[in-house]
Protein backbone atom coordinates (compact mmCIF):
# COMPACT_ATOMS: atom_id res chain seq x y z
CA UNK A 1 17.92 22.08 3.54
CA UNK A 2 18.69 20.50 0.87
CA UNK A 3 22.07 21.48 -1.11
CA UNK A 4 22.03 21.99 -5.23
CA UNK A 5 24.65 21.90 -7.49
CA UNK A 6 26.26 25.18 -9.51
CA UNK A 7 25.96 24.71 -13.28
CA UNK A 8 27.93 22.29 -16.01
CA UNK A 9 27.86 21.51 -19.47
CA UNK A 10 24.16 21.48 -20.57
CA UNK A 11 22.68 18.54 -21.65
CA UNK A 12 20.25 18.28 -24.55
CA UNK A 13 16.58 18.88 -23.08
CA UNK A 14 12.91 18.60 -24.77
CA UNK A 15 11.67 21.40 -26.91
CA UNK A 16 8.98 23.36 -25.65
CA UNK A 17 6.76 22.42 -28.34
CA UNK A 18 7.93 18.36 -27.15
CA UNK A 19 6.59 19.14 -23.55
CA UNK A 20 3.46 21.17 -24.41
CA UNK A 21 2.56 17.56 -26.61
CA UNK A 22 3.25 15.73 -23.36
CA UNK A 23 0.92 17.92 -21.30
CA UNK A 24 -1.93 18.06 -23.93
CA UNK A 25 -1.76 13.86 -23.85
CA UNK A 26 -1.55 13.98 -19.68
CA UNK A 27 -4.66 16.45 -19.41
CA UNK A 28 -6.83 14.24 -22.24
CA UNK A 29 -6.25 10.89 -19.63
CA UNK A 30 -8.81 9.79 -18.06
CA UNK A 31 -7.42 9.67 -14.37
CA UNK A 32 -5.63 13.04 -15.01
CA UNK A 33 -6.27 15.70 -12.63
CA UNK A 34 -5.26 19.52 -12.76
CA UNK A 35 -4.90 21.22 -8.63
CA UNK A 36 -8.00 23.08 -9.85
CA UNK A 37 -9.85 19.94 -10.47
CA UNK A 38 -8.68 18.35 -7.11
CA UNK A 39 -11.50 16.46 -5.21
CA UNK A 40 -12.26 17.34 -1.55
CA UNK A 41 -10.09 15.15 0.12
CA UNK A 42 -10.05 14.92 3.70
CA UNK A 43 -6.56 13.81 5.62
CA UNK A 44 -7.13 10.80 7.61
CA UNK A 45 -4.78 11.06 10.93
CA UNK A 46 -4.12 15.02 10.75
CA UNK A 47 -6.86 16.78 11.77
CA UNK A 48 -7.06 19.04 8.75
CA UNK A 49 -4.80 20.17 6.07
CA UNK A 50 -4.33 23.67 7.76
CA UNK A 51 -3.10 22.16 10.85
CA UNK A 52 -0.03 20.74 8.93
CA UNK A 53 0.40 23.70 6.65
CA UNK A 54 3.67 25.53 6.07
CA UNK A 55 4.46 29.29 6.07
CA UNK A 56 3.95 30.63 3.01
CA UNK A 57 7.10 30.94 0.29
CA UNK A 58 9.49 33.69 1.42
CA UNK A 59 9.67 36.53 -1.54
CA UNK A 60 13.22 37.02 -0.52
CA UNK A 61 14.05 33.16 -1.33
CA UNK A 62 12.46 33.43 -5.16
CA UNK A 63 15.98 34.65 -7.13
CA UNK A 64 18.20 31.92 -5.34
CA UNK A 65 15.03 29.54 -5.96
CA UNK A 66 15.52 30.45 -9.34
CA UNK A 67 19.22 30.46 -10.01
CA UNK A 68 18.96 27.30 -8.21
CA UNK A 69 16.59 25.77 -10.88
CA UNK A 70 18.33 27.17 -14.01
CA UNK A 71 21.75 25.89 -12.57
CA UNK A 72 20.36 22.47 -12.09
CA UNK A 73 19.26 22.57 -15.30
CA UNK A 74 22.03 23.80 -17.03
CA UNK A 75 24.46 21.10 -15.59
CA UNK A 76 21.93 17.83 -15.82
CA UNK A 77 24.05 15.02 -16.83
CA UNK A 78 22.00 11.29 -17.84
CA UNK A 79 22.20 10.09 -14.24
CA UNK A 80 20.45 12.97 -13.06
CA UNK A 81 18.09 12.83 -15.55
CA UNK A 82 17.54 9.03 -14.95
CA UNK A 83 16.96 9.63 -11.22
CA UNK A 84 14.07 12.46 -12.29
CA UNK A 85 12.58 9.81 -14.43
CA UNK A 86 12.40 6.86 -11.59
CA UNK A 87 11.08 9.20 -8.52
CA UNK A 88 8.27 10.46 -10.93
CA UNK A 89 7.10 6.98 -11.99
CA UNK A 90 3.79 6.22 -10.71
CA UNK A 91 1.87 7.38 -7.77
CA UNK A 92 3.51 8.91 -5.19
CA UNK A 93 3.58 5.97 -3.00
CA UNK A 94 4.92 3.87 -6.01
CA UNK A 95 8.80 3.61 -5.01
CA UNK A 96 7.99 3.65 -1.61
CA UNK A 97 6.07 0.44 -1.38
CA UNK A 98 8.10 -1.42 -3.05
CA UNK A 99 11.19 -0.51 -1.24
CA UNK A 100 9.04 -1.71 1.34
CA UNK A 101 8.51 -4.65 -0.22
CA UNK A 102 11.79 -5.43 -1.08
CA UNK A 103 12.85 -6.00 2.66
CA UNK A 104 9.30 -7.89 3.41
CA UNK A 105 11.03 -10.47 0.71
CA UNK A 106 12.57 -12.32 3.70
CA UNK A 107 10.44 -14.56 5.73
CA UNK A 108 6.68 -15.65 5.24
CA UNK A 109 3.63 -13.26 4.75
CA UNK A 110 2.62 -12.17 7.89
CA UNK A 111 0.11 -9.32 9.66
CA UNK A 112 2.94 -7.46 10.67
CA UNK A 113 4.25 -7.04 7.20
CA UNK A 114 0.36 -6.01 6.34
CA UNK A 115 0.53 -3.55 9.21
CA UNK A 116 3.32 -2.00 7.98
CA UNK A 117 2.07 -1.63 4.60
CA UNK A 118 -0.91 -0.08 5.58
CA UNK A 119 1.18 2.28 7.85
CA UNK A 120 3.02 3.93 4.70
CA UNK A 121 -0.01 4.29 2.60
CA UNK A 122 -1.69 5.91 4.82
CA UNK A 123 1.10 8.47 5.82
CA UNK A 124 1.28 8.98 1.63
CA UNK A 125 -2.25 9.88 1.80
CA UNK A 126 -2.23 12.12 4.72
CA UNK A 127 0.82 14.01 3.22
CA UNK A 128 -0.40 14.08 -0.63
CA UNK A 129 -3.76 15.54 0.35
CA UNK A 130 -2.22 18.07 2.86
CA UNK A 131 0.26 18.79 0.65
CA UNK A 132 -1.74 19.42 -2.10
CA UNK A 133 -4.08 21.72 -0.45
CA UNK A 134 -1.37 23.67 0.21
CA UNK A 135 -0.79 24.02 -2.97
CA UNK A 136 -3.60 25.21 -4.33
CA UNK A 137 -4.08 27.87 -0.94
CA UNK A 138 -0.28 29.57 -1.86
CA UNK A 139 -1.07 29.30 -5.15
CA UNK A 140 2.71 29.34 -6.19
CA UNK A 141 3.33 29.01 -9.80
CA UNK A 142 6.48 26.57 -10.57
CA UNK A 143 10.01 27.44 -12.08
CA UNK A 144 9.78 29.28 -15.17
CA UNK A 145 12.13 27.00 -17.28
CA UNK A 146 11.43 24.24 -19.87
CA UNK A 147 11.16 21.17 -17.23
CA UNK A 148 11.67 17.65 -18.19
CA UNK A 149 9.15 16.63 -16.85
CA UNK A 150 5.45 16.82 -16.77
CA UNK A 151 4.38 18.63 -13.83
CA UNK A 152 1.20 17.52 -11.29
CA UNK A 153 -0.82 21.07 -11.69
CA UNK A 154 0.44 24.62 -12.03
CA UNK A 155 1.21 24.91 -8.50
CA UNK A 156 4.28 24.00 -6.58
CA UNK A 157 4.81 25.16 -3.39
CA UNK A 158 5.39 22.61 -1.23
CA UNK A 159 5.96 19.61 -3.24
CA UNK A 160 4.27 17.15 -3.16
CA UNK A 161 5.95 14.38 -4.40
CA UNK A 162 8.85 15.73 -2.01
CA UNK A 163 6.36 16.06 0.94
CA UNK A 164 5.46 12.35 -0.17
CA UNK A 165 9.22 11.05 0.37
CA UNK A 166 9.77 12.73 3.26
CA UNK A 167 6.27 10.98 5.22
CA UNK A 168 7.56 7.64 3.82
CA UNK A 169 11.11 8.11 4.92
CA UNK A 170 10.00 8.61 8.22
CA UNK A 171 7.97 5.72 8.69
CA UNK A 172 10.12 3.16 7.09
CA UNK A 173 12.48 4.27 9.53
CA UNK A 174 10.13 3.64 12.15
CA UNK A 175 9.54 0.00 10.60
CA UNK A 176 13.50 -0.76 9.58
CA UNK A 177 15.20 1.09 12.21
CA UNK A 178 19.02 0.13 10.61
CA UNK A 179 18.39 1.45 7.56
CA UNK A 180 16.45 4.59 8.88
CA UNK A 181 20.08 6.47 7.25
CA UNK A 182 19.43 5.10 3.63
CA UNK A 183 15.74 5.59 3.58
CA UNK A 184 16.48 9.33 4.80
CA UNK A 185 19.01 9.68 1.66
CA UNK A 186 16.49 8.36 -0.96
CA UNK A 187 13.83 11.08 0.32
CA UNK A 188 16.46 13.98 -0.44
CA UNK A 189 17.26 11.88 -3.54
CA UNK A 190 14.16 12.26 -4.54
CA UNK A 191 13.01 15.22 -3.75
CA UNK A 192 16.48 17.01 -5.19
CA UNK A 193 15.38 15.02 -8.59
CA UNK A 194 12.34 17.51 -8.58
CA UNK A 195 14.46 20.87 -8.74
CA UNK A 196 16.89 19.07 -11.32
CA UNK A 197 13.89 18.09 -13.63
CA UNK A 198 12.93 21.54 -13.19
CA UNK A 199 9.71 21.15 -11.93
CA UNK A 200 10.21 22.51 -8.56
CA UNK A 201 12.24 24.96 -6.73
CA UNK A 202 14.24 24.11 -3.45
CA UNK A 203 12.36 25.82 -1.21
CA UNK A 204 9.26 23.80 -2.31
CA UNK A 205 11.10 20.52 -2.21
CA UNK A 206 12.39 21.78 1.47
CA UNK A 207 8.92 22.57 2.53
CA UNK A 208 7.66 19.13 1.28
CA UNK A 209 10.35 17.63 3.37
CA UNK A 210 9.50 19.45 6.44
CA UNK A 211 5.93 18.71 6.13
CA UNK A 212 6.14 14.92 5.41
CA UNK A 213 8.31 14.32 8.16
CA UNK A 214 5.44 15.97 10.50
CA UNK A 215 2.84 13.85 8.98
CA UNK A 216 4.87 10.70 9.51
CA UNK A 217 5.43 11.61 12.99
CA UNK A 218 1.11 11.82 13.45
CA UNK A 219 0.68 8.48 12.02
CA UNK A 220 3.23 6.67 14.22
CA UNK A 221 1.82 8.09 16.89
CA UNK A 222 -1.36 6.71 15.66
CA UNK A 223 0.02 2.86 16.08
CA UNK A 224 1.54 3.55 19.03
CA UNK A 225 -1.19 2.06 21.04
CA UNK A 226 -2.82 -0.07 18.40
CA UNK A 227 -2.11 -3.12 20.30
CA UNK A 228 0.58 -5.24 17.79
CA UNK A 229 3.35 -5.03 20.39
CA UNK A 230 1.40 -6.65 23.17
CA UNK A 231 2.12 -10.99 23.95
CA UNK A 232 -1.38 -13.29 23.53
CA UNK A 233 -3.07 -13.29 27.07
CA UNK A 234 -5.63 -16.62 26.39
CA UNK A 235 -5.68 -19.98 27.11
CA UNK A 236 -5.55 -22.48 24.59
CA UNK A 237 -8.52 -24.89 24.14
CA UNK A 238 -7.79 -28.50 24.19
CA UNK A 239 -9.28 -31.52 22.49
CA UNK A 240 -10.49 -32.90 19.38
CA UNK A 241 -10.81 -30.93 16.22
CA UNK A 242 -8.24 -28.34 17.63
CA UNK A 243 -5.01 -27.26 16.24
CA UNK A 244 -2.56 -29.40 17.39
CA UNK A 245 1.48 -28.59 17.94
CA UNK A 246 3.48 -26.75 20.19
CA UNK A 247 4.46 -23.45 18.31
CA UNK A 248 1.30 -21.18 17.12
CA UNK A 249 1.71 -17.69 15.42
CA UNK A 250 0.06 -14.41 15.32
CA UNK A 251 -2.57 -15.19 17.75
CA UNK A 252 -2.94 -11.68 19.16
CA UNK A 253 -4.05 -10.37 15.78
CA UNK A 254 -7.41 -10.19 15.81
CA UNK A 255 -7.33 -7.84 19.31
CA UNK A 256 -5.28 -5.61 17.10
CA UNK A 257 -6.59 -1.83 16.31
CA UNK A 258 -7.89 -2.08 12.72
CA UNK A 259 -7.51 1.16 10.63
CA UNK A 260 -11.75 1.18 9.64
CA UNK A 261 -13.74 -1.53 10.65
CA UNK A 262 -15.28 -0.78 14.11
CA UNK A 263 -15.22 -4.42 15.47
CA UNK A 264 -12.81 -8.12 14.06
CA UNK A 265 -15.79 -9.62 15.50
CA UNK A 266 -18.54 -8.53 13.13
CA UNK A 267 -17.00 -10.51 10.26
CA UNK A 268 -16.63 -13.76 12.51
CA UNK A 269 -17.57 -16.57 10.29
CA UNK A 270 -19.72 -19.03 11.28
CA UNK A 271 -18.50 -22.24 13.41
CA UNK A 272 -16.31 -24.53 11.10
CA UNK A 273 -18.08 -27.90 10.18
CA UNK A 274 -17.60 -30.52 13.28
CA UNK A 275 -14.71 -33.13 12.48
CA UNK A 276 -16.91 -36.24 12.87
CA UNK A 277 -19.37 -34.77 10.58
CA UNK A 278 -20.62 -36.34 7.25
CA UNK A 279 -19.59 -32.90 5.71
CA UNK A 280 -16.16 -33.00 7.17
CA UNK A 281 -15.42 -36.39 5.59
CA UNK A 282 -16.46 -34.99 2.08
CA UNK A 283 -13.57 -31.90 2.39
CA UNK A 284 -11.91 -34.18 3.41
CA UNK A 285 -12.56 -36.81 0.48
CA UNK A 286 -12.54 -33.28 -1.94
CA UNK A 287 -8.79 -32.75 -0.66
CA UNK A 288 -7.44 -36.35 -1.69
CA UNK A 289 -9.40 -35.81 -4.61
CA UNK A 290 -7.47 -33.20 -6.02
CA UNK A 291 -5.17 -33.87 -9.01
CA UNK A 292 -1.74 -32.35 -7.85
CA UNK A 293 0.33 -32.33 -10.81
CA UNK A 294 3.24 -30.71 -11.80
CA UNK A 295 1.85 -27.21 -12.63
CA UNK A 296 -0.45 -27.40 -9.96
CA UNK A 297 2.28 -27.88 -7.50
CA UNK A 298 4.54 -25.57 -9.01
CA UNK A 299 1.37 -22.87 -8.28
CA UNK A 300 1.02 -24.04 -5.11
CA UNK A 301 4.81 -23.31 -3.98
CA UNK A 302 4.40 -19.92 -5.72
CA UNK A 303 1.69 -18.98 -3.80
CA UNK A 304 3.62 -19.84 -0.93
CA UNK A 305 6.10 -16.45 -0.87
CA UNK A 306 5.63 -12.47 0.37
CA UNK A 307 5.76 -12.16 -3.41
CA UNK A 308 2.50 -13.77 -3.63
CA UNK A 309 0.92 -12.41 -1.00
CA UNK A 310 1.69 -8.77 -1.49
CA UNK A 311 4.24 -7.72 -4.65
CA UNK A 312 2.04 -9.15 -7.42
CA UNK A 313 -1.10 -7.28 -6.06
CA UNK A 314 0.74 -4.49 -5.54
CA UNK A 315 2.20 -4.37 -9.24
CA UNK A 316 -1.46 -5.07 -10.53
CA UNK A 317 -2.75 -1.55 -8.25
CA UNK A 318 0.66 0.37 -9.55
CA UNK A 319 -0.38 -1.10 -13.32
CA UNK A 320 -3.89 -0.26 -12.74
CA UNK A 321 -3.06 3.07 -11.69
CA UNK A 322 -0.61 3.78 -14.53
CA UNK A 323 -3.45 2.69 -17.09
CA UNK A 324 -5.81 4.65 -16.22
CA UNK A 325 -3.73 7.83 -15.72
CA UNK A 326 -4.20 7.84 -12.26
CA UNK A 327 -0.73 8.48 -11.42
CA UNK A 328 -1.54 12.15 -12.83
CA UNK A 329 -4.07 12.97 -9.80
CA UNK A 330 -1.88 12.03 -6.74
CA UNK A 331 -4.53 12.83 -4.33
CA UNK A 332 -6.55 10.09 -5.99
CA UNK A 333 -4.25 7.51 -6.39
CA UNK A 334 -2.61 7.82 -2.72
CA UNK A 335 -6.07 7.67 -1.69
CA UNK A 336 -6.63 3.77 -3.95
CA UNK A 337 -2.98 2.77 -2.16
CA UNK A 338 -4.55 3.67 0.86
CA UNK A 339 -7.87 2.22 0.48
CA UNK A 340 -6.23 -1.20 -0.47
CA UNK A 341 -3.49 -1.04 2.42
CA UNK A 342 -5.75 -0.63 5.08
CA UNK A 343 -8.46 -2.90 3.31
CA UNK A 344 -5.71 -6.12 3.81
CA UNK A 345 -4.79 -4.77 7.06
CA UNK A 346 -8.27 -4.76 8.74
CA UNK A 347 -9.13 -8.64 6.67
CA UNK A 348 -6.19 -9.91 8.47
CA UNK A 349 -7.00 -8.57 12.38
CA UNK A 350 -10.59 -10.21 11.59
CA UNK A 351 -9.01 -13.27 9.70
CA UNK A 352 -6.70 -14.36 12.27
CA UNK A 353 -9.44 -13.15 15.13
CA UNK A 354 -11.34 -16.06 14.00
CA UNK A 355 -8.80 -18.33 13.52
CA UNK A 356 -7.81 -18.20 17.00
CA UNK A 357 -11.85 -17.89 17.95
CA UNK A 358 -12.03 -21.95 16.24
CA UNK A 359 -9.10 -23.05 16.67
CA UNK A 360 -9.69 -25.32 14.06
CA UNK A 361 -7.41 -28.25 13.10
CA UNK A 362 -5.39 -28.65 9.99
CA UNK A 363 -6.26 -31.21 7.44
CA UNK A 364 -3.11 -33.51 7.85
CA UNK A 365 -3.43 -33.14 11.29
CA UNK A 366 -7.08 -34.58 11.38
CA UNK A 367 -6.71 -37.32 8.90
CA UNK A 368 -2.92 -38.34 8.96
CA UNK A 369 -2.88 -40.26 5.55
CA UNK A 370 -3.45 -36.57 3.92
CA UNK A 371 -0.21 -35.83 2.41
CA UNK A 372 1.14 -31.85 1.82
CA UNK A 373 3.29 -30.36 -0.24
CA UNK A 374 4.53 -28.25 2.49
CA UNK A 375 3.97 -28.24 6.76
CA UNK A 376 1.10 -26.52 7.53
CA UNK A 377 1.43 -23.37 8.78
CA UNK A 378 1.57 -22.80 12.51
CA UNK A 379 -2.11 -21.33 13.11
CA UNK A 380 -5.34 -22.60 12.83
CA UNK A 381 -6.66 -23.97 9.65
CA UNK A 382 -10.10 -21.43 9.41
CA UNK A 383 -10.49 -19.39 7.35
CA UNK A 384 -7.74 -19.35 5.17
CA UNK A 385 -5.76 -16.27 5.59
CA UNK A 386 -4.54 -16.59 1.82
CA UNK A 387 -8.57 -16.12 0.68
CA UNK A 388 -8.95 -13.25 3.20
CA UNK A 389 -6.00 -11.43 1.98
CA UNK A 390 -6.61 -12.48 -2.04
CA UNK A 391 -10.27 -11.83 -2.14
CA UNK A 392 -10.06 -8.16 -0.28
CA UNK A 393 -7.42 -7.09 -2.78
CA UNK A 394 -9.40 -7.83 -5.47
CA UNK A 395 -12.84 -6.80 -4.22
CA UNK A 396 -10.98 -3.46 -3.27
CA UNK A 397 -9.15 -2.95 -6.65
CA UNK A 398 -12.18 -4.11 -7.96
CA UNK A 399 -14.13 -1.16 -6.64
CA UNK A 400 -11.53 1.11 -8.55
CA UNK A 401 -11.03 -0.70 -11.91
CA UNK A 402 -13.89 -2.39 -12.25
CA UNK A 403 -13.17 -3.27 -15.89
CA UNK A 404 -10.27 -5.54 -14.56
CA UNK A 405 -13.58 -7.43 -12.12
CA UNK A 406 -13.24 -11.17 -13.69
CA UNK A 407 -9.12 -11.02 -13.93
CA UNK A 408 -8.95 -10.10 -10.09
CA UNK A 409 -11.41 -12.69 -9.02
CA UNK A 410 -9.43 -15.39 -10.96
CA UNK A 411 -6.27 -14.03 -9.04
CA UNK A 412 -7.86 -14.22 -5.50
CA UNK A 413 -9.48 -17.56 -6.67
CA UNK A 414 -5.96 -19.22 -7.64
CA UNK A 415 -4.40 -18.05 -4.25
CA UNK A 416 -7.18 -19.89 -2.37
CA UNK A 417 -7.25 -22.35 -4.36
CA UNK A 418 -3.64 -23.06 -4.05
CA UNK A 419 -4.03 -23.81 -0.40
CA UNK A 420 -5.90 -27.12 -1.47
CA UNK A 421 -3.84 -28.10 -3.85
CA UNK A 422 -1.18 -27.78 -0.71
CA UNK A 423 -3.21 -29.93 1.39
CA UNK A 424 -2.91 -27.48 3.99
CA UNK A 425 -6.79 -26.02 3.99
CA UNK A 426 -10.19 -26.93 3.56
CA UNK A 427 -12.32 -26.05 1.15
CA UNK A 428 -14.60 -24.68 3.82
CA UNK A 429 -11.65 -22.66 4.79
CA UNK A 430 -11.31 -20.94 1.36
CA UNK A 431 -14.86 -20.13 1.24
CA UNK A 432 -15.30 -18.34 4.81
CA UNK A 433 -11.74 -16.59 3.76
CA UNK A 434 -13.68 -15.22 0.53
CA UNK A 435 -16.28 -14.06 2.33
CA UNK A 436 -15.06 -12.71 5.44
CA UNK A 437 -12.31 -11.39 2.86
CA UNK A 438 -15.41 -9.30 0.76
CA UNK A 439 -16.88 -8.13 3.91
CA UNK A 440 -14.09 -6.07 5.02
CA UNK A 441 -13.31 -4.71 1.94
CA UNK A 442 -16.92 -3.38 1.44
CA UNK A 443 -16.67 -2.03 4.81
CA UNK A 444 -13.85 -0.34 4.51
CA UNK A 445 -14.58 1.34 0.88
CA UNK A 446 -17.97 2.65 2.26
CA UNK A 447 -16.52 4.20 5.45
CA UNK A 448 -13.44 5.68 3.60
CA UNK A 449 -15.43 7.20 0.99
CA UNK A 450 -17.49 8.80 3.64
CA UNK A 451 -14.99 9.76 5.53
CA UNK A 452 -12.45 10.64 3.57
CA UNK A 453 -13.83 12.17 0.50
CA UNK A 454 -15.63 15.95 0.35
CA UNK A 455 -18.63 16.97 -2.13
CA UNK A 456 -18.48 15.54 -5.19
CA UNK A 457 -16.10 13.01 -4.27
């Protein structure tokens, strides 16, 4: 349980009249969604919402629950309030990714930081949907008080938000096992921040807790068997046109358990152009042909980071989400986050499936008078993992803010399109990557919204 200050000197709060302004503008957003205008979400690794659900709110909790709220009120200082203000920001899975993110800054892009990704989004969409169904069954209105905060619907009990930190805590721990302690302190950080915005009472905060910590404990038991902790078993071919070097990467991806797709091998491009082909000399001709200058190489190296692989898409979903109001209807946004985590985690089993299916040589390696900006990564040049990853983001976010359609596309386009510049793709490469990249993603929007969304969603 988590413990709440007794009361100090008050600090100056909104009016009433200030807040009911606030709600009137949250309700008239477009994305903005009261509990009574929920859509039917379904939960994607619980079985149902009522499997996870608490026991209802003890009556003889609701005059501490109370006190506890007017206390916390009472005695909010600017840190306190500052703390409110960061935990509500954004979706629900906001903070959480990118405190994800912010350890995934060491080291290359990889599958296994995808994986990981799409691990916490979808334990913030189990949670948020469960939770929120709860909601709306106890029906428990929220503290009484003048909060300083907006609230998500008149309902309270269990948080959501709380339930939300508590499913993430659980499986960052699970990913980043020495700082399992800190995570643990940000989710009661968090979900104290509700009861001292005044939004929720600590019972609801402690049932949110409880239930997200349940959740997270379903959806690591989900990847338990999905097949990322198990050592390559092939051979490696030999010969011409092949990828050449001792040390190759990531080559048991593609037998990995994808979240949606049914089968890596459905998106398997075609066979890459042969090396002694008339076609392969004019990628290879396009490559030399390629003005690298200055800004182009400067792109090039950017594109070459986990920041460019995951935290700029990432801050164009939590901006798209913010724009549109979306961060009002939780269920709706953890269900985008989820959509796009699982959408790059599914492109990347199939990407790197069929790298390791052709093998195929890098550029520099084929024609050794090719000169890169940086070595070529350790695993087969086709497709390009950087137009996989690029063009399902954007086909994905795409799907969701479809007024931001031409923007995304140039993003996805420059990623791939940074690879030539490299010298470490070719152009063939980039185009399979786009396509095998748009594949997935429409895969995986049609089966989720099956799947995952009721009548009328």
């Amino acid at each position: 349980m988590i413990h709440f200050r007794s009361s100090h000197a008050r600090s100056r709060l909104p009016s009433r009249g200030s807040l009911a302004l606030l709600r009137f503008v949250l309700l008239a957003l477009p994305g903005f969604a009261s509990a009574d205008d929920a859509r039917a979400y379904r939960p994607w690794v619980i079985e149902s919402s009522e499997a996870v659900r608490p026991a209802a709110p003890d009556p003889s909790q609701e005059a501490d629950d109370a006190a506890a709220v007017r206390d916390a009120l009472a005695g909010l200082d600017e840190g306190e309030r500052a703390e409110a203000l960061f935990w509500d920001a954004g979706a629900a899975n906001h903070r959480w990714v990118n405190a994800l993110l912010e350890h995934y800054r060491v080291g290359p892009p990889s599958p296994l930081k995808g994986r990981g990704l799409a691990m916490l989004n979808v334990a913030v969409y189990d949670i948020v949907v469960a939770a929120d169904a709860a909601q709306r069954h106890f029906a428990r209105p929220r503290p009484d008080v003048t909060a300083i905060l907006a609230a998500n619907g008149p309902h309270g009990y269990p948080s959501v938000r709380a339930a939300a930190a508590g499913a993430a805590a659980g499986v960052l721990a699970h990913l980043l096992p020495d700082e399992a302690a800190a995570f643990e302190a940000q989710a009661a950080s968090a979900a104290r921040s509700r009861v001292d915005a005044g939004v929720s009472f600590p019972s609801d905060v402690d049932a949110g807790l409880t239930l997200g910590r349940a959740v997270a404990e379903r959806v690591l038991a989900r990847v338990e068997d999905d097949g990322s902790d198990l050592e390559w078993q092939g051979s490696r071919p030999e010969g011409p046109g092949k990828l050449k070097g001792e040390t190759f990467v990531h080559a048991a991806v593609g037998d990995w358990k994808p979240w949606v797709i049914d089968s890596p091998k459905a998106f398997l491009p075609d066979p890459p152009l042969a090396i002694d082909s008339d076609e392969m000399a004019a990628q290879l001709a396009d490559l030399k042909a390629i003005e690298r200058t200055v800004p182009a190489a400067i792109l090039a190296w950017s594109q070459h980071s986990v920041d460019s692989a995951y935290q700029v898409w990432y801050d164009r979903l939590a901006m798209s989400v913010f724009e549109s109001g979306l961060d009002r209807d939780l269920p709706r946004a953890a269900f985008v986050y989820a959509a796009f985590a699982t959408a790059n985690n599914d492109a990347m089993i199939a990407c790197f499936g069929a790298k390791y299916t052709w093998w195929m040589i890098r550029p520099a390696q084929l024609d050794e008078s090719l000169d890169t900006l940086f070595p070529s990564p350790p695993h087969p040049s086709y497709p390009s993992a950087h137009s996989c990853s690029g063009s399902t983001n954007a086909r994905t976010l795409t799907h969701f803010f479809p007024g931001q359609a031409e923007s995304l596309a140039a993003m996805a386009d420059a990623g791939g399109h940074s690879r030539l510049v490299a010298g470490i793709h070719y152009p063939m490469d980039k185009v399979a990557g786009e396509k095998l990249g748009n594949a997935v993603a429409d895969s995986v929007l049609q089966t989720l919204e099956r799947r995952l969304l009721g009548e009328g969603g």
